[in-house]
C-alpha atoms as a PDB file:
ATOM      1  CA  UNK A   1      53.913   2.489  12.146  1.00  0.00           C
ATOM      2  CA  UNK A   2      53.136   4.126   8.771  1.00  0.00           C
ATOM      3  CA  UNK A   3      50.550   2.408   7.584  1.00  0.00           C
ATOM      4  CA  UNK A   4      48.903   3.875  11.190  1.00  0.00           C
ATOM      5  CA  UNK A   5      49.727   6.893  10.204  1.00  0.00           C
ATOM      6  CA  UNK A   6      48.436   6.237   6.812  1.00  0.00           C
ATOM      7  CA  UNK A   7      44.912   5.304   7.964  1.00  0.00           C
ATOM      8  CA  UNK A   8      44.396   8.572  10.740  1.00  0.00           C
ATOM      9  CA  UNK A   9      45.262  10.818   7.992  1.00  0.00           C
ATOM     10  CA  UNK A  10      42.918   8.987   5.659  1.00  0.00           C
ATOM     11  CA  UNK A  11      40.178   8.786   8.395  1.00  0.00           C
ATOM     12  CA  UNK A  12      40.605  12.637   9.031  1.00  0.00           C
ATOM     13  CA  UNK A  13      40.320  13.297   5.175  1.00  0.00           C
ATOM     14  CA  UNK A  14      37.136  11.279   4.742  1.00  0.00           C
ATOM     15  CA  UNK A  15      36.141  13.416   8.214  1.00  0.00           C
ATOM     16  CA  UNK A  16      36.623  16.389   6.632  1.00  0.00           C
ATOM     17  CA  UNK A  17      35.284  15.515   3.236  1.00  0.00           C
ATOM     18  CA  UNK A  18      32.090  14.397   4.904  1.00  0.00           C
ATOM     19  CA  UNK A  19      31.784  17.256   6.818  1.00  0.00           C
ATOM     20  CA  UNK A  20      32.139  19.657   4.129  1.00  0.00           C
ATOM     21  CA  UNK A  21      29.559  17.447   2.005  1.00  0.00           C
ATOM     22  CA  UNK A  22      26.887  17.909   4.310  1.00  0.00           C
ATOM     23  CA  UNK A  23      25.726  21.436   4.353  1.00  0.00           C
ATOM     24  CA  UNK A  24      24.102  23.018   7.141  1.00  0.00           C
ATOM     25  CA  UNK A  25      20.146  23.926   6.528  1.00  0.00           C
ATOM     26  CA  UNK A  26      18.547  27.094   7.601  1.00  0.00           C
ATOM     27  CA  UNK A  27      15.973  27.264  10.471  1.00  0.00           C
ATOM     28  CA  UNK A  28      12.959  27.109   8.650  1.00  0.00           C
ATOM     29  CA  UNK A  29      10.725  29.885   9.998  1.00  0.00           C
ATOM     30  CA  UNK A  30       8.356  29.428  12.982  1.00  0.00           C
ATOM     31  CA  UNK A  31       5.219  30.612  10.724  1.00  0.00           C
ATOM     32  CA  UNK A  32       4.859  31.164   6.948  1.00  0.00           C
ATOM     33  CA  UNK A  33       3.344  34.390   7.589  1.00  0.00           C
ATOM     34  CA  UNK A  34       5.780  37.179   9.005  1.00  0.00           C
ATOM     35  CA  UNK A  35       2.713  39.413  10.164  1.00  0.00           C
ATOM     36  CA  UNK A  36       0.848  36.349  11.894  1.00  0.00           C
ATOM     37  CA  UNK A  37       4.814  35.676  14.059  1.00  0.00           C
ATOM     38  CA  UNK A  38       4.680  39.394  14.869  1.00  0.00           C
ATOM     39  CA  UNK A  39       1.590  39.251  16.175  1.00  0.00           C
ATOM     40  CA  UNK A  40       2.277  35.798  17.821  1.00  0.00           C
ATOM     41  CA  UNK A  41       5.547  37.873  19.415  1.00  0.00           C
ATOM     42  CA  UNK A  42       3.577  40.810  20.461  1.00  0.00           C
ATOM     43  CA  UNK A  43       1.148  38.836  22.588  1.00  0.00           C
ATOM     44  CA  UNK A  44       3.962  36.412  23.177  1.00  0.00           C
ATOM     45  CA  UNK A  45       5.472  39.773  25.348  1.00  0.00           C
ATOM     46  CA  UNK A  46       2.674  40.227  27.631  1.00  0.00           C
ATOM     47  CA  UNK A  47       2.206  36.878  28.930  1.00  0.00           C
ATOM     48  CA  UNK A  48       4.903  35.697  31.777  1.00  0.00           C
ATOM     49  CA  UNK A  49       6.231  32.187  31.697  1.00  0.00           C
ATOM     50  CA  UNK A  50       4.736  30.290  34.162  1.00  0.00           C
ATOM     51  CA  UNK A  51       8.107  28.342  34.494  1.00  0.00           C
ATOM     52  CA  UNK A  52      10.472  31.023  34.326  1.00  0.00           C
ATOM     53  CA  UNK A  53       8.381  33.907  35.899  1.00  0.00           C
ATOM     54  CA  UNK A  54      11.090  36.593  35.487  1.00  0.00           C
ATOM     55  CA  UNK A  55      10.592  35.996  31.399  1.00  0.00           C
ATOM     56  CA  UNK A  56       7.974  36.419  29.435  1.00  0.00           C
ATOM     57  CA  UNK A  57       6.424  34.014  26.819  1.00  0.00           C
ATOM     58  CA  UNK A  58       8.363  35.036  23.949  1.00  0.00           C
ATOM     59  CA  UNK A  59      12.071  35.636  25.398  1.00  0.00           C
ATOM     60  CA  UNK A  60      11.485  32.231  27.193  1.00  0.00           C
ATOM     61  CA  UNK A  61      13.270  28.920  26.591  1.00  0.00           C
ATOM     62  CA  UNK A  62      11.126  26.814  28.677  1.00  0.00           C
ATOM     63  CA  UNK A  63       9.233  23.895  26.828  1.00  0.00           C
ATOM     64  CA  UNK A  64       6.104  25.315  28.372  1.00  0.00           C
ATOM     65  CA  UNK A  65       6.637  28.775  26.883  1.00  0.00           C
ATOM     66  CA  UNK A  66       7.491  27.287  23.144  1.00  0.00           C
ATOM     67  CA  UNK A  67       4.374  25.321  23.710  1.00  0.00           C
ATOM     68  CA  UNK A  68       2.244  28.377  24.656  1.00  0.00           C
ATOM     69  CA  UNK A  69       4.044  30.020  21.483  1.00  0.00           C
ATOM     70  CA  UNK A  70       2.789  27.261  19.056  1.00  0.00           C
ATOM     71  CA  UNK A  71      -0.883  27.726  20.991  1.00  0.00           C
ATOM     72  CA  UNK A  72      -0.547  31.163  20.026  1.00  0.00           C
ATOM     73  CA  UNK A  73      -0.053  30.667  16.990  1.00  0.00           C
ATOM     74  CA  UNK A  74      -2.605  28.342  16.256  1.00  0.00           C
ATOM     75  CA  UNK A  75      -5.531  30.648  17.794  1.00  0.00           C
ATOM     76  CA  UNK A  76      -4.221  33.219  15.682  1.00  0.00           C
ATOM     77  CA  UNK A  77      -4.711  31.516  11.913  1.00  0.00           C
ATOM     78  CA  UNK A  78      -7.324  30.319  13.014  1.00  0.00           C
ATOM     79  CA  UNK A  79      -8.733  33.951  13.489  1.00  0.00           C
ATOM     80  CA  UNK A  80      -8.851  34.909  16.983  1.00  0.00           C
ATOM     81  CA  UNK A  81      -7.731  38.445  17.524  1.00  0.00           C
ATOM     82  CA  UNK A  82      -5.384  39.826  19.555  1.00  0.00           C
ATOM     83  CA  UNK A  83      -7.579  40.366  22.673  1.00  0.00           C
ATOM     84  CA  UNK A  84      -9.222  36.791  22.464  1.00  0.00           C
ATOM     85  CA  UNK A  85      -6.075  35.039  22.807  1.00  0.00           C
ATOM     86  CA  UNK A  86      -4.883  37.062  25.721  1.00  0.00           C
ATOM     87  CA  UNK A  87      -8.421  36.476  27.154  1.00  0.00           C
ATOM     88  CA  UNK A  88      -8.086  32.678  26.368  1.00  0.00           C
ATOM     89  CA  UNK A  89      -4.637  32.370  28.348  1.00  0.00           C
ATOM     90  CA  UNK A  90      -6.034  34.703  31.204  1.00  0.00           C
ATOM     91  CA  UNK A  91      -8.920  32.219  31.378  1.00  0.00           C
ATOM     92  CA  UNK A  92      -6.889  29.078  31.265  1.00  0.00           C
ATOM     93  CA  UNK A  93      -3.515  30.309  33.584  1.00  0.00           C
ATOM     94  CA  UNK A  94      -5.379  33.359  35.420  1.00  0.00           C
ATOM     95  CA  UNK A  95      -4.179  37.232  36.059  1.00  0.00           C
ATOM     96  CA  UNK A  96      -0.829  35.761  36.897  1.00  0.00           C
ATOM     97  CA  UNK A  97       0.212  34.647  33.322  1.00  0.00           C
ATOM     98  CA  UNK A  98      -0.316  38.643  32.282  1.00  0.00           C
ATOM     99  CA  UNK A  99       3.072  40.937  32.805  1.00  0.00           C
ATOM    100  CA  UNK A 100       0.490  43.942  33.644  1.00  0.00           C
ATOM    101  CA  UNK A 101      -2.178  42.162  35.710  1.00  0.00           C
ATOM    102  CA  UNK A 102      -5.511  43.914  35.842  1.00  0.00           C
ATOM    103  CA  UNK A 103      -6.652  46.350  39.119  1.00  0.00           C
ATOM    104  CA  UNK A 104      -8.915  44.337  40.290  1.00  0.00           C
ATOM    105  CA  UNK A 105      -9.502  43.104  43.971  1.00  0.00           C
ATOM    106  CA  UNK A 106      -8.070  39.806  43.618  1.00  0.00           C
ATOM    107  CA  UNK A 107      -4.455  41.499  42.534  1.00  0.00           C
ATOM    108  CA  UNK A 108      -4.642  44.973  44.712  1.00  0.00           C
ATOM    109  CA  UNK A 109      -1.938  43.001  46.428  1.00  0.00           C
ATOM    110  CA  UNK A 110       0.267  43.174  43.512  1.00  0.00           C
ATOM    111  CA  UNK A 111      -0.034  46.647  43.102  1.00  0.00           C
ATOM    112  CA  UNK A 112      -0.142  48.309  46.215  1.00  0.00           C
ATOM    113  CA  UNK A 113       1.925  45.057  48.455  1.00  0.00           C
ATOM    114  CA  UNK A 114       5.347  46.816  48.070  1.00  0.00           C
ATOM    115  CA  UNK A 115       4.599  50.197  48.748  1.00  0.00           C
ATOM    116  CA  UNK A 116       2.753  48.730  51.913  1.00  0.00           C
ATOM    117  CA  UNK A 117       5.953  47.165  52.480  1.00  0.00           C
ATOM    118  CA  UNK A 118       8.118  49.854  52.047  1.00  0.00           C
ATOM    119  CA  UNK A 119       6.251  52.253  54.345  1.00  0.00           C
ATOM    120  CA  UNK A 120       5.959  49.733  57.201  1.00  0.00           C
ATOM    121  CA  UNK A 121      10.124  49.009  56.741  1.00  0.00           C
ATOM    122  CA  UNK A 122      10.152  52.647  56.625  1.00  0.00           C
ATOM    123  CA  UNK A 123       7.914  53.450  59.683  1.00  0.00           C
ATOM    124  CA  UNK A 124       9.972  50.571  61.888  1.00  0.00           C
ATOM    125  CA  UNK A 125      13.340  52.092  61.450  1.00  0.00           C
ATOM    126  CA  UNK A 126      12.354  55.593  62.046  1.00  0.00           C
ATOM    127  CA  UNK A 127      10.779  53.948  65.209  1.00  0.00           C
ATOM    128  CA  UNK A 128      14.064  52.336  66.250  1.00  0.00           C
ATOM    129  CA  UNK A 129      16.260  55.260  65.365  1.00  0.00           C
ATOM    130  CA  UNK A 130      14.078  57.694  67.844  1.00  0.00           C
ATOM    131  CA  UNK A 131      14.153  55.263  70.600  1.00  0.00           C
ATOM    132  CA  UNK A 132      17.914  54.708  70.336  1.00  0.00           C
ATOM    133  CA  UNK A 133      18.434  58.837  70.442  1.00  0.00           C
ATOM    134  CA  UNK A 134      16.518  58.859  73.514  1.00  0.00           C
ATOM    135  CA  UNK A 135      18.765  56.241  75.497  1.00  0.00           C
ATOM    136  CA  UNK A 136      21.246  57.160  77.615  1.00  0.00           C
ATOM    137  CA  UNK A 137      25.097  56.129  76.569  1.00  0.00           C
ATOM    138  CA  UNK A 138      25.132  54.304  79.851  1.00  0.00           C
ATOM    139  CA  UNK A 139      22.575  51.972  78.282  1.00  0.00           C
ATOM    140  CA  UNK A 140      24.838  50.686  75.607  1.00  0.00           C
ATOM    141  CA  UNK A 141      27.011  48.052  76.247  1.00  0.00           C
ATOM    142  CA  UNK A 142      30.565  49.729  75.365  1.00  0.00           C
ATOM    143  CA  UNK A 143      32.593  48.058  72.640  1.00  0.00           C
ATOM    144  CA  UNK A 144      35.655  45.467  74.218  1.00  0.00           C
ATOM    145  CA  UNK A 145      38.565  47.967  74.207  1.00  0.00           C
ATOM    146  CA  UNK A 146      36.867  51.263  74.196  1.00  0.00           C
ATOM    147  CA  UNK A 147      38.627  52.647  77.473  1.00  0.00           C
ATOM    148  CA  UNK A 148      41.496  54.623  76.341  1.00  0.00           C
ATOM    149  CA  UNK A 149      43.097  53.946  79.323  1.00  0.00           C
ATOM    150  CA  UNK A 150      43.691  50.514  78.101  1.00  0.00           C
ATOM    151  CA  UNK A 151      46.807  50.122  76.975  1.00  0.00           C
ATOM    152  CA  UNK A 152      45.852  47.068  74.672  1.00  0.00           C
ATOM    153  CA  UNK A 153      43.099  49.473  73.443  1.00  0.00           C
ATOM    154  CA  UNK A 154      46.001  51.882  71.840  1.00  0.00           C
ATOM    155  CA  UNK A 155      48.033  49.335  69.994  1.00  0.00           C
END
């Protein structure tokens, strides 16, 4: 019984030992140069994640969005600017990778579908209210217990 004792207490000492032994290394940055990962972030902003769609590029933890990251970065040492890599993405993915798409007549939808949509909801339930004003209270259907001379309508 002690020497069990004996060897858990040695095997959490060599645990602990080997744990302490083993230090923990720093993330080593995702570029060498902090102005070319600012950049990469910047652009990185204004593209959406095609998996996510609610995220963009850079605040994404999709596989696809670290992979358009490191694409990013690669255009970018290799000299693109700013505007040829978001050109190069809107080429490859279309509008709908850009946050902000363009005016254009294939996304007028985007920008002018939900105000379309909120007039019509708007229109229809002004419609409905003004034709239920007009009605007569004979046309509604009263609620079960509504006559107050019921008496299981007072309890």
């Amino acid at each position: 019984m002690a020497e069990a004792l004996l060897r858990a207490a040695l095997a959490c000492a060599l645990a602990l030992l080997l744990s302490v032994a083993v230090p923990a290394k720093e993330a080593a940055p995702a570029a060498a140069d902090p102005v070319l990962e600012a950049r990469m972030l910047h652009i990185a902003a204004e593209l959406r994640c095609l998996v996510c769609q609610n995220q963009t590029v850079a605040d994404s933890h999709a596989d696809l969005a670290a992979d358009l990251r490191r694409e990013i970065r690669e255009l970018l040492s290799k000299g693109a600017s700013d505007r040829q890599v978001v050109q190069y993405m809107t080429d490859r993915y279309g509008d709908f990778i850009l946050y902000r798409p363009p005016l254009r007549a294939s996304t007028v939808v985007l920008w002018v579908g939900p105000a379309v949509l909120l007039a019509g909801g708007l229109l229809v339930l002004v419609v409905v209210l003004r034709r239920r004003a007009r009605l007569q209270p004979e046309r509604f259907e009263p609620d079960e217990g509504d006559d107050l001379g019921d008496p299981v309508a007072r309890t």
